[in-house]
N, C-alpha and C. Protein backbone atom coordinates (compact mmCIF):
# COMPACT_ATOMS: atom_id res chain seq x y z
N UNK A 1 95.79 92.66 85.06
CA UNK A 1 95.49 93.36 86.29
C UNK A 1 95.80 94.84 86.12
N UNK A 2 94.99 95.85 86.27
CA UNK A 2 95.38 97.61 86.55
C UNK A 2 96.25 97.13 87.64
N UNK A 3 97.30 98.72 87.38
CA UNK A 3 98.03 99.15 88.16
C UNK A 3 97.04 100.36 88.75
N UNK A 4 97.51 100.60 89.63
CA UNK A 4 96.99 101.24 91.06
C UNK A 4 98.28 102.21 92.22
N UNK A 5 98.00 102.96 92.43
CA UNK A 5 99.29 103.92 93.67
C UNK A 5 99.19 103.29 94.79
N UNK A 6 100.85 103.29 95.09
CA UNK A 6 100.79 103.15 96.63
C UNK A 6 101.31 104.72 96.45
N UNK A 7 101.14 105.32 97.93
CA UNK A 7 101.53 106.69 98.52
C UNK A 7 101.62 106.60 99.66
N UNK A 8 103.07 106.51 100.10
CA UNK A 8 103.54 106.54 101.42
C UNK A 8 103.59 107.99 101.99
N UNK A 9 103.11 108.27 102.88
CA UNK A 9 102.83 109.43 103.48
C UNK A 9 104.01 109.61 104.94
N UNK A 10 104.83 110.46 104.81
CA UNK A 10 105.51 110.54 105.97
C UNK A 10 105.75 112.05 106.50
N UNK A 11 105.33 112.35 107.80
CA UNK A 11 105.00 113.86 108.58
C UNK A 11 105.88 114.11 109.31
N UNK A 12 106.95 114.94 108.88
CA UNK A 12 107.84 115.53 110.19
C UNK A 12 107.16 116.73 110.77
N UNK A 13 106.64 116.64 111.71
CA UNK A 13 106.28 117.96 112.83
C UNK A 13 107.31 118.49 113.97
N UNK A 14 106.99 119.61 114.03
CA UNK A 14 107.44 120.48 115.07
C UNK A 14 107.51 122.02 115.31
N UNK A 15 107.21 122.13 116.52
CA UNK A 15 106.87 123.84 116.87
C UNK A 15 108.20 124.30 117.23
N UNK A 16 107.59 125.56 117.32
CA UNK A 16 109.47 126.95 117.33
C UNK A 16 109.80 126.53 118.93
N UNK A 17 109.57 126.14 119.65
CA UNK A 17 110.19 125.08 120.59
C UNK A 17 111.31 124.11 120.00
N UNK A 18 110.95 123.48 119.09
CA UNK A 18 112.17 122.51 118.87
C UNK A 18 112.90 123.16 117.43
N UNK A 19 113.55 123.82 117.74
CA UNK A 19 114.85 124.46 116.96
C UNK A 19 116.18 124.17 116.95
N UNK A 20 116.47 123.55 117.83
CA UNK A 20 117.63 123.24 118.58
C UNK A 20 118.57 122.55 117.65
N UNK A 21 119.77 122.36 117.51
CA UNK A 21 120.77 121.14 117.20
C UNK A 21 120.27 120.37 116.88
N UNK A 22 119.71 119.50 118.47
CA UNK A 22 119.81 118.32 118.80
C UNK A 22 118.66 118.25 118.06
N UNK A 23 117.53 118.75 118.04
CA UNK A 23 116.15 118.75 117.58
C UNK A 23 116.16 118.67 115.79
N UNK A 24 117.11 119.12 115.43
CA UNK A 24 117.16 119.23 114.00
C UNK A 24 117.67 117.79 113.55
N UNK A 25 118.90 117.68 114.44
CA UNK A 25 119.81 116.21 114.16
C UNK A 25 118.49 115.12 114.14
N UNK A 26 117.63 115.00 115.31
CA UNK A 26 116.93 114.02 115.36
C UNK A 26 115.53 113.94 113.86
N UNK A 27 114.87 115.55 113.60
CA UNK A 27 114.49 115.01 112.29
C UNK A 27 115.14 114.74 111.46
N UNK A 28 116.11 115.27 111.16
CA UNK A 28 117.48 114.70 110.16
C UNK A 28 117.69 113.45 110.02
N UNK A 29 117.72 112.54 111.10
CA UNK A 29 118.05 110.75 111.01
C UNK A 29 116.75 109.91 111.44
N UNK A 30 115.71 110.76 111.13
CA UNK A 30 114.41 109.80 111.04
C UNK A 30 114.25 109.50 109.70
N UNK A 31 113.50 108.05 108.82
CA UNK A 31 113.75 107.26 107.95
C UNK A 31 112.92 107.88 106.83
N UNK A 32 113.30 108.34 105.53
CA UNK A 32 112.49 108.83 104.32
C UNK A 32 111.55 107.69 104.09
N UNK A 33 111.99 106.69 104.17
CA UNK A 33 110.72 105.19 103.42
C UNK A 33 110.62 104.74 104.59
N UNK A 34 109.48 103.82 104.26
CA UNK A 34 108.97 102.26 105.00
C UNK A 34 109.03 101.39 104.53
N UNK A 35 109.16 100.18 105.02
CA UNK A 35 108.17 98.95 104.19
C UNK A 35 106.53 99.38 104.08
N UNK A 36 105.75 98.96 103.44
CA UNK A 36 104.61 99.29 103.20
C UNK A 36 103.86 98.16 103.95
N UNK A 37 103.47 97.83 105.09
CA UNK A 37 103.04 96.57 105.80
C UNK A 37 101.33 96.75 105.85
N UNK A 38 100.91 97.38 106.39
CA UNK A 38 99.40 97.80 106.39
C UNK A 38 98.65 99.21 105.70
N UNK A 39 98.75 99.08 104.48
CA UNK A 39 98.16 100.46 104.12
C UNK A 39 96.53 100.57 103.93
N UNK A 40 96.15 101.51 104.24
CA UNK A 40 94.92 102.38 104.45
C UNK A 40 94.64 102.26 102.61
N UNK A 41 93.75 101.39 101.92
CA UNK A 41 92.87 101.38 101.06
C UNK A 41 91.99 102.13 100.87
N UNK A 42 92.06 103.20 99.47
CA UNK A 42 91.20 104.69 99.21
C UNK A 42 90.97 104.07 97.99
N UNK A 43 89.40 103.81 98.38
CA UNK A 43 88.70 103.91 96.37
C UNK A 43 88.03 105.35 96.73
N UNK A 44 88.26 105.79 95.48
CA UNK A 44 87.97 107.10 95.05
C UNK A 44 87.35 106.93 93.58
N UNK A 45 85.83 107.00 93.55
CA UNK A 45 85.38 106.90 92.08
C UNK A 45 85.48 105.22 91.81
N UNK A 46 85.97 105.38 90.61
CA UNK A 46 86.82 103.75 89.86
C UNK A 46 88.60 103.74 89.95
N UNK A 47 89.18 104.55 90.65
CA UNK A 47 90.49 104.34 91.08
C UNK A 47 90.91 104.16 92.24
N UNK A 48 91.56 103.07 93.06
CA UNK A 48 92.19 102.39 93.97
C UNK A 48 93.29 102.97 94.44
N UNK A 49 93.75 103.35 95.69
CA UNK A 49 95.12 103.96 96.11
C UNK A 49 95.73 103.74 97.37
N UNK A 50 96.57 102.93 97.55
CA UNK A 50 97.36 102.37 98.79
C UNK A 50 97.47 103.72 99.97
N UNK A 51 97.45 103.63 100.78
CA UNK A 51 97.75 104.87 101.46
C UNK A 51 98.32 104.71 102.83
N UNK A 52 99.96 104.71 102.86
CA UNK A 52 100.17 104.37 103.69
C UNK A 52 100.95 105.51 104.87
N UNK A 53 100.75 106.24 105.99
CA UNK A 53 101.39 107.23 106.54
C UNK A 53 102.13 106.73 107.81
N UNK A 54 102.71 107.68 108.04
CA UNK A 54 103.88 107.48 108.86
C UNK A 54 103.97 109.21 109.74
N UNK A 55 103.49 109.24 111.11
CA UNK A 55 104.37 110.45 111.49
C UNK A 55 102.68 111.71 111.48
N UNK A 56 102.92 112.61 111.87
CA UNK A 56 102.12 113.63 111.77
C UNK A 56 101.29 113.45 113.30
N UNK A 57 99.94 114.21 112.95
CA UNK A 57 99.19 113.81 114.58
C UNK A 57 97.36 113.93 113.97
N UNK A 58 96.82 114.24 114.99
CA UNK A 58 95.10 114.42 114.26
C UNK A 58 94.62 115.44 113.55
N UNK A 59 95.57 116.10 113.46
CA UNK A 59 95.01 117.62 112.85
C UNK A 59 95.57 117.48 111.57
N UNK A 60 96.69 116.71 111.19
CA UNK A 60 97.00 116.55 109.65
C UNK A 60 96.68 115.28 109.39
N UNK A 61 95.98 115.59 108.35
CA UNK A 61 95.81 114.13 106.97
C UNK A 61 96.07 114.19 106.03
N UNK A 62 96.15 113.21 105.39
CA UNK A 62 96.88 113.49 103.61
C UNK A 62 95.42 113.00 102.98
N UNK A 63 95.19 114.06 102.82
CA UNK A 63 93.48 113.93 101.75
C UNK A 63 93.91 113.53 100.28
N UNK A 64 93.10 112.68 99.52
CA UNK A 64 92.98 112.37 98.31
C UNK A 64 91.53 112.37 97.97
N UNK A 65 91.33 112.52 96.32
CA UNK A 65 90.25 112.91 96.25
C UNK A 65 90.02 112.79 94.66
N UNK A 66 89.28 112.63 93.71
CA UNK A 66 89.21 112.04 92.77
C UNK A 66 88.68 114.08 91.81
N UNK A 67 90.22 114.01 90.73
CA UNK A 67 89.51 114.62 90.02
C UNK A 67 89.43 114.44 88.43
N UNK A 68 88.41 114.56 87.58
CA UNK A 68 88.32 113.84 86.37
C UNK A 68 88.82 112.42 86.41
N UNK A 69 89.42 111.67 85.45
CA UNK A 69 90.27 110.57 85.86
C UNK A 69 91.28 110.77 86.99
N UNK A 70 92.07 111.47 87.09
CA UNK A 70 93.32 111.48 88.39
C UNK A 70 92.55 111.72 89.64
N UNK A 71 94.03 111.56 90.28
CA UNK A 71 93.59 111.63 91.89
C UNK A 71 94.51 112.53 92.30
N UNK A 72 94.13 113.44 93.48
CA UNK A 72 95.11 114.50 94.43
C UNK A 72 95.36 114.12 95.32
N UNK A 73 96.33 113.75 95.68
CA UNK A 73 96.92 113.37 97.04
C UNK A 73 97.71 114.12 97.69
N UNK A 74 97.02 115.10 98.79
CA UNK A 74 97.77 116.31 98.80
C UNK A 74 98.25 117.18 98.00
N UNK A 75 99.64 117.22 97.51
CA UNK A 75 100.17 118.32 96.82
C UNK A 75 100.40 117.74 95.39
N UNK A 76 99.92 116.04 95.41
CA UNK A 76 100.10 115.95 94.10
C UNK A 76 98.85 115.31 92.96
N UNK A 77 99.09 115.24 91.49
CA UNK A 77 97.79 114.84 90.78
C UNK A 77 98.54 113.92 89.80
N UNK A 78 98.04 112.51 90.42
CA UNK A 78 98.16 111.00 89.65
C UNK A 78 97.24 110.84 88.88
N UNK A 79 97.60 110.32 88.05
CA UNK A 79 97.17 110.24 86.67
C UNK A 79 97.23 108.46 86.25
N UNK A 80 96.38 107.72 87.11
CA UNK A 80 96.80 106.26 86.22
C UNK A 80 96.49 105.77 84.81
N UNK A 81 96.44 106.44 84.20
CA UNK A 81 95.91 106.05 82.66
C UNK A 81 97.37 105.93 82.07
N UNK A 82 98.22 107.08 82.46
CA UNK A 82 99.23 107.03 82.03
C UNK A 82 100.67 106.76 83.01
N UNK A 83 100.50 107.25 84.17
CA UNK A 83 101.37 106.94 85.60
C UNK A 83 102.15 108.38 85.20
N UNK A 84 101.59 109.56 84.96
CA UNK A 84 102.25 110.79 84.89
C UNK A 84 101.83 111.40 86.60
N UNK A 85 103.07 111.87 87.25
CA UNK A 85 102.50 112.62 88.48
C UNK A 85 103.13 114.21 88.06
N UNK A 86 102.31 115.24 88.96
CA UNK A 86 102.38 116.34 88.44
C UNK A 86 102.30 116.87 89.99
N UNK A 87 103.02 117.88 90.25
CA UNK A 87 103.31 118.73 91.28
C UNK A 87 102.15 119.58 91.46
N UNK A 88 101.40 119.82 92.51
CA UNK A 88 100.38 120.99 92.32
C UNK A 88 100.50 122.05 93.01
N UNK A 89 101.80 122.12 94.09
CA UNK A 89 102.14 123.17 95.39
C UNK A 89 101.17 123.76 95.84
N UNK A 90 101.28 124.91 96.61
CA UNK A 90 99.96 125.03 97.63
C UNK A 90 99.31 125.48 97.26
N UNK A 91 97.98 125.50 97.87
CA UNK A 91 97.03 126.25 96.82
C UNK A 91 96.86 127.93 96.61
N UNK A 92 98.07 128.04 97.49
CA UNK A 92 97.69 130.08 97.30
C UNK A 92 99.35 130.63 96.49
N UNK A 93 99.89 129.52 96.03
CA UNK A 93 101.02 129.84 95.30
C UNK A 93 100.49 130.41 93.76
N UNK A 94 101.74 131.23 93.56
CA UNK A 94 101.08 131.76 92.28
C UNK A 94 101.99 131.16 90.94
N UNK A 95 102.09 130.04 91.02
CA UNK A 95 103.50 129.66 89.99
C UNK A 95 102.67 128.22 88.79
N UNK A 96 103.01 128.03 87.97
CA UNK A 96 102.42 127.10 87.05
C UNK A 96 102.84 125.40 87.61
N UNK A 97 102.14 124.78 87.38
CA UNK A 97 102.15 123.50 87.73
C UNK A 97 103.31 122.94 87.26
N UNK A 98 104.10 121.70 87.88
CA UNK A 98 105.12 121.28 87.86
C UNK A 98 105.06 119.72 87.45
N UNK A 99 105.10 119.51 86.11
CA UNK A 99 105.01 117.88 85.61
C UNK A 99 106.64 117.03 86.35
N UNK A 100 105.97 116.01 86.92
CA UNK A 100 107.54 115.59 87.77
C UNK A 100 107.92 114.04 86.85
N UNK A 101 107.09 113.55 85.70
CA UNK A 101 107.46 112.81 85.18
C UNK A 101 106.16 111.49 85.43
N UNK A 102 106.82 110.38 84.47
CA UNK A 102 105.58 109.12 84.84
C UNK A 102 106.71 107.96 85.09
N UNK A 103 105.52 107.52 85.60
CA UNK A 103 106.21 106.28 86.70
C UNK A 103 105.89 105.09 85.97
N UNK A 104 106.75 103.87 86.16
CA UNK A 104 106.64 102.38 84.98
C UNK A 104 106.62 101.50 86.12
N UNK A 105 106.31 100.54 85.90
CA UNK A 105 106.40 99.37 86.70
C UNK A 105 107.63 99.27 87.31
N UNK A 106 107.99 99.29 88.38
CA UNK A 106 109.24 98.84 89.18
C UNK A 106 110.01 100.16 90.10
N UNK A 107 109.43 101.26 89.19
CA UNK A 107 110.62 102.27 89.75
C UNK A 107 109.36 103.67 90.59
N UNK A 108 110.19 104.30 91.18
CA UNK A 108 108.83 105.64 92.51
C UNK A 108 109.73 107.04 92.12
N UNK A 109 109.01 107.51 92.52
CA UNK A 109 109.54 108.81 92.87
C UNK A 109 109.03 109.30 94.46
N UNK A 110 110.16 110.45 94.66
CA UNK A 110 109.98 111.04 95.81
C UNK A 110 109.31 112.49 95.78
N UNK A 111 108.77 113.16 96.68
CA UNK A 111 108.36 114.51 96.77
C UNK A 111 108.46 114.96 98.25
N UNK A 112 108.83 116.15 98.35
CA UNK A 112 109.48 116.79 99.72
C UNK A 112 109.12 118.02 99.70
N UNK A 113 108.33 118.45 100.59
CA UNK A 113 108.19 119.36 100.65
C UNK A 113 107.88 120.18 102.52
N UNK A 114 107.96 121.35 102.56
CA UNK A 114 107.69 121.65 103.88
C UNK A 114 106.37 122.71 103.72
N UNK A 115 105.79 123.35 105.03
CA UNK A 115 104.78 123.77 105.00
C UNK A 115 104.36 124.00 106.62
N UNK A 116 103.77 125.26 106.72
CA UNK A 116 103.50 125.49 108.36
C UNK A 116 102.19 125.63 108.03
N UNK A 117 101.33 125.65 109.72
CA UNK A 117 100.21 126.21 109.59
C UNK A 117 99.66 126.69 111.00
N UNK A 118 98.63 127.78 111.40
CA UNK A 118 98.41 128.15 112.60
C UNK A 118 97.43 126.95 113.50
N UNK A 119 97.71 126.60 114.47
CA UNK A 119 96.97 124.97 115.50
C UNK A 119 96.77 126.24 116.22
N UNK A 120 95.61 125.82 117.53
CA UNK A 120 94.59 126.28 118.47
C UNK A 120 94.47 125.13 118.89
N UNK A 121 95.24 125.09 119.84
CA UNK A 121 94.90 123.82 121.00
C UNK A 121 95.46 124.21 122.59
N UNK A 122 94.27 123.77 123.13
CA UNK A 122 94.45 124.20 124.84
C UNK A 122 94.60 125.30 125.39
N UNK A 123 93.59 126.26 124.41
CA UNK A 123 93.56 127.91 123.86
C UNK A 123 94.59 128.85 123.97
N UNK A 124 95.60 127.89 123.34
CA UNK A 124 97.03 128.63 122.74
C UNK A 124 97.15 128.24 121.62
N UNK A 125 98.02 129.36 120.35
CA UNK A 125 97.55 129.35 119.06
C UNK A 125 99.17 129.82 119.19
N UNK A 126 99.56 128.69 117.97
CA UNK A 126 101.01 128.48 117.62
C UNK A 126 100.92 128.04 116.25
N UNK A 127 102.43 128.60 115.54
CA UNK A 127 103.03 127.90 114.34
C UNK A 127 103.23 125.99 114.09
N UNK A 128 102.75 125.46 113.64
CA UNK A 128 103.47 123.87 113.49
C UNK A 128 103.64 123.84 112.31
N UNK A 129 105.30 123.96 112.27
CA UNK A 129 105.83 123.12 110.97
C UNK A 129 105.95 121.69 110.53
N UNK A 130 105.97 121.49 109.53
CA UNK A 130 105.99 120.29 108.85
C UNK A 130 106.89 120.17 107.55
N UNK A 131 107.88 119.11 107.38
CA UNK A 131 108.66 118.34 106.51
C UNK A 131 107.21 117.43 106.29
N UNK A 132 106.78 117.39 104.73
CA UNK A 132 106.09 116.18 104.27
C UNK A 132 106.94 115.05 103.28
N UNK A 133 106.52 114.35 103.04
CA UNK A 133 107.93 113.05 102.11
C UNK A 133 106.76 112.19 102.24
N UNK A 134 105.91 112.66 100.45
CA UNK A 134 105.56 111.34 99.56
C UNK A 134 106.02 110.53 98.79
N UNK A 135 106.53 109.28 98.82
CA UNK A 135 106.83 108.13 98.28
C UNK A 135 105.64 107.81 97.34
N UNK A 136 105.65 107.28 96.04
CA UNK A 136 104.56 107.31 95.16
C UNK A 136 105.33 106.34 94.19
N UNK A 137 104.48 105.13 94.06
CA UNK A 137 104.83 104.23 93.00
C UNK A 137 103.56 104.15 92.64
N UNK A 138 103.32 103.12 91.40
CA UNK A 138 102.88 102.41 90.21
C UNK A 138 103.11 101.63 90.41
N UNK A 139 102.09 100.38 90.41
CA UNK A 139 102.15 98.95 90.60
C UNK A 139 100.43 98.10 90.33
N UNK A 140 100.86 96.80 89.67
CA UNK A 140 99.89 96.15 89.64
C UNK A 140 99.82 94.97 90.76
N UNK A 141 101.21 95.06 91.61
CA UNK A 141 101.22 93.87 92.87
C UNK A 141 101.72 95.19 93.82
N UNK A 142 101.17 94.72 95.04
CA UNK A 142 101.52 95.46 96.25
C UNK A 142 102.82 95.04 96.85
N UNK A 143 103.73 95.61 97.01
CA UNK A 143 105.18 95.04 97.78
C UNK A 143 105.90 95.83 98.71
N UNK A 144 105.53 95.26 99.70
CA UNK A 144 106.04 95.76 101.28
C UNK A 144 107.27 96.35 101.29
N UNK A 145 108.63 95.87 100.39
CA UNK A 145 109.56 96.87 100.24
C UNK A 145 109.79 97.63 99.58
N UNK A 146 108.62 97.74 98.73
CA UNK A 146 109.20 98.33 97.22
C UNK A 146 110.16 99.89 97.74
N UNK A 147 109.44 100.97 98.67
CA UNK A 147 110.44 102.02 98.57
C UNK A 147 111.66 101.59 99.19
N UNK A 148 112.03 100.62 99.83
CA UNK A 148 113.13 100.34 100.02
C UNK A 148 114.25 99.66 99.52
N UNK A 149 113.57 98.63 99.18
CA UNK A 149 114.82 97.88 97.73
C UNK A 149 115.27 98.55 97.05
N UNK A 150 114.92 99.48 96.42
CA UNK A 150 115.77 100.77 95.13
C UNK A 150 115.40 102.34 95.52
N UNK A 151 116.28 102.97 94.71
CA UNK A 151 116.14 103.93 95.48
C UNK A 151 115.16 104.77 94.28
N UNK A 152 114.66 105.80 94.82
CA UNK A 152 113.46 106.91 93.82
C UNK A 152 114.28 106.77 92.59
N UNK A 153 113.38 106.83 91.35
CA UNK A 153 113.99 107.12 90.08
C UNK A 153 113.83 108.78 89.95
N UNK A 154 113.08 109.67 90.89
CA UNK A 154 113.20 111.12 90.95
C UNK A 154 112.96 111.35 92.37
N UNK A 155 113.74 112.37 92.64
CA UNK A 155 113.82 113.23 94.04
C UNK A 155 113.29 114.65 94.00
N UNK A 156 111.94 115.10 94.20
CA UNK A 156 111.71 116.07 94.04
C UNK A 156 111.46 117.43 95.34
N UNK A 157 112.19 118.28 95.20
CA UNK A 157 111.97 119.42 96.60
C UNK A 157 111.11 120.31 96.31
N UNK A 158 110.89 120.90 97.37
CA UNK A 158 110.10 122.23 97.12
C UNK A 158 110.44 122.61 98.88
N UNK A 159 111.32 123.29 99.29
CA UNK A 159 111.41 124.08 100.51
C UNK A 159 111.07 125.34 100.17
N UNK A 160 109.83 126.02 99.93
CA UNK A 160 110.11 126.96 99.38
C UNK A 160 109.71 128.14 100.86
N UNK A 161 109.07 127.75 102.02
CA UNK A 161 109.27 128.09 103.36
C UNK A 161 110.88 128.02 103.78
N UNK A 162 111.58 127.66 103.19
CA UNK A 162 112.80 127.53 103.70
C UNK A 162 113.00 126.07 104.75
N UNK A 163 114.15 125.67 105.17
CA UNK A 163 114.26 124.99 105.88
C UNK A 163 114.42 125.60 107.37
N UNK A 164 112.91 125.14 108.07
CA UNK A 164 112.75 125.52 109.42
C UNK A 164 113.15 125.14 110.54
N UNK A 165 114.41 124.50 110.20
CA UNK A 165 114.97 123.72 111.72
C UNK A 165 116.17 125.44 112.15
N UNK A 166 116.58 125.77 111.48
CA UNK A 166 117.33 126.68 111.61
C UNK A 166 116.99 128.53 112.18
């Protein structure tokens, strides 16, 4: 059987309204993983990719998209031939790509990153920040706990907006 990605997708939002303590405490103790119970199935080309999200609203999606053999899933480029994932940060950064390692049967990595952008809704035009947290395994069986039974074999950041609760 090929192995295939799951990519748990999880969206912390919030506008310069919620700055607060209390507002920070509460993204602070919302959950990095899921169980993986119903994920959103992406064939792309001849590669297969679990896609499961958590959090955000209609104006963000986590696009994937098939390039050469790999796939981009947002900020990152999977590679199943080999299970190498590679960091791609935003697209107007000026810094060299970031290899975050390859993934084996059993074990994920994490990726964290934040990111704002200008919304136009109800013809008022505001900042919305975002905490993103992709979960990304390798697997030839699908398993509802996998990010939860063990923990990431890599933790990867990139705040490079800084941390915006503050």
């Amino acid at each position: 059987m090929k192995s295939s990605y799951i990519v748990q997708a999880i969206i912390k939002q919030w506008d310069k309204s919620r700055l607060s303590e209390t507002d920070f405490l509460e993204r602070a103790a919302m959950p990095d993983c899921y169980p993986v119970v119903s994920p959103k199935v992406v064939d792309i080309g001849r590669q297969r990719l679990s896609l499961d999200c958590h959090g955000g609203d209609e104006y963000r999606k986590i696009a994937c998209s098939l390039f050469d053999e790999s796939l981009i899933c947002d900020r990152l480029l999977l590679n199943p031939n080999d299970g190498s994932v590679v960091y791609l940060g935003t697209p107007n950064q000026n810094r060299p790509l970031q290899r975050l390692g390859k993934l084996a049967e059993g074990n994920w990595l994490q990726c964290r990153y934040n990111w704002r952008y200008r919304v136009h809704r109800d013809g008022w035009f505001y900042w919305l920040y975002e905490e993103v947290i992709l979960n990304v395994a390798l697997t030839e069986v699908s398993k509802e706990k996998i990010f939860i039974d063990t923990p990431p074999s890599l933790v990867f950041d990139d705040f490079t907006l800084g941390r915006q609760e503050k």
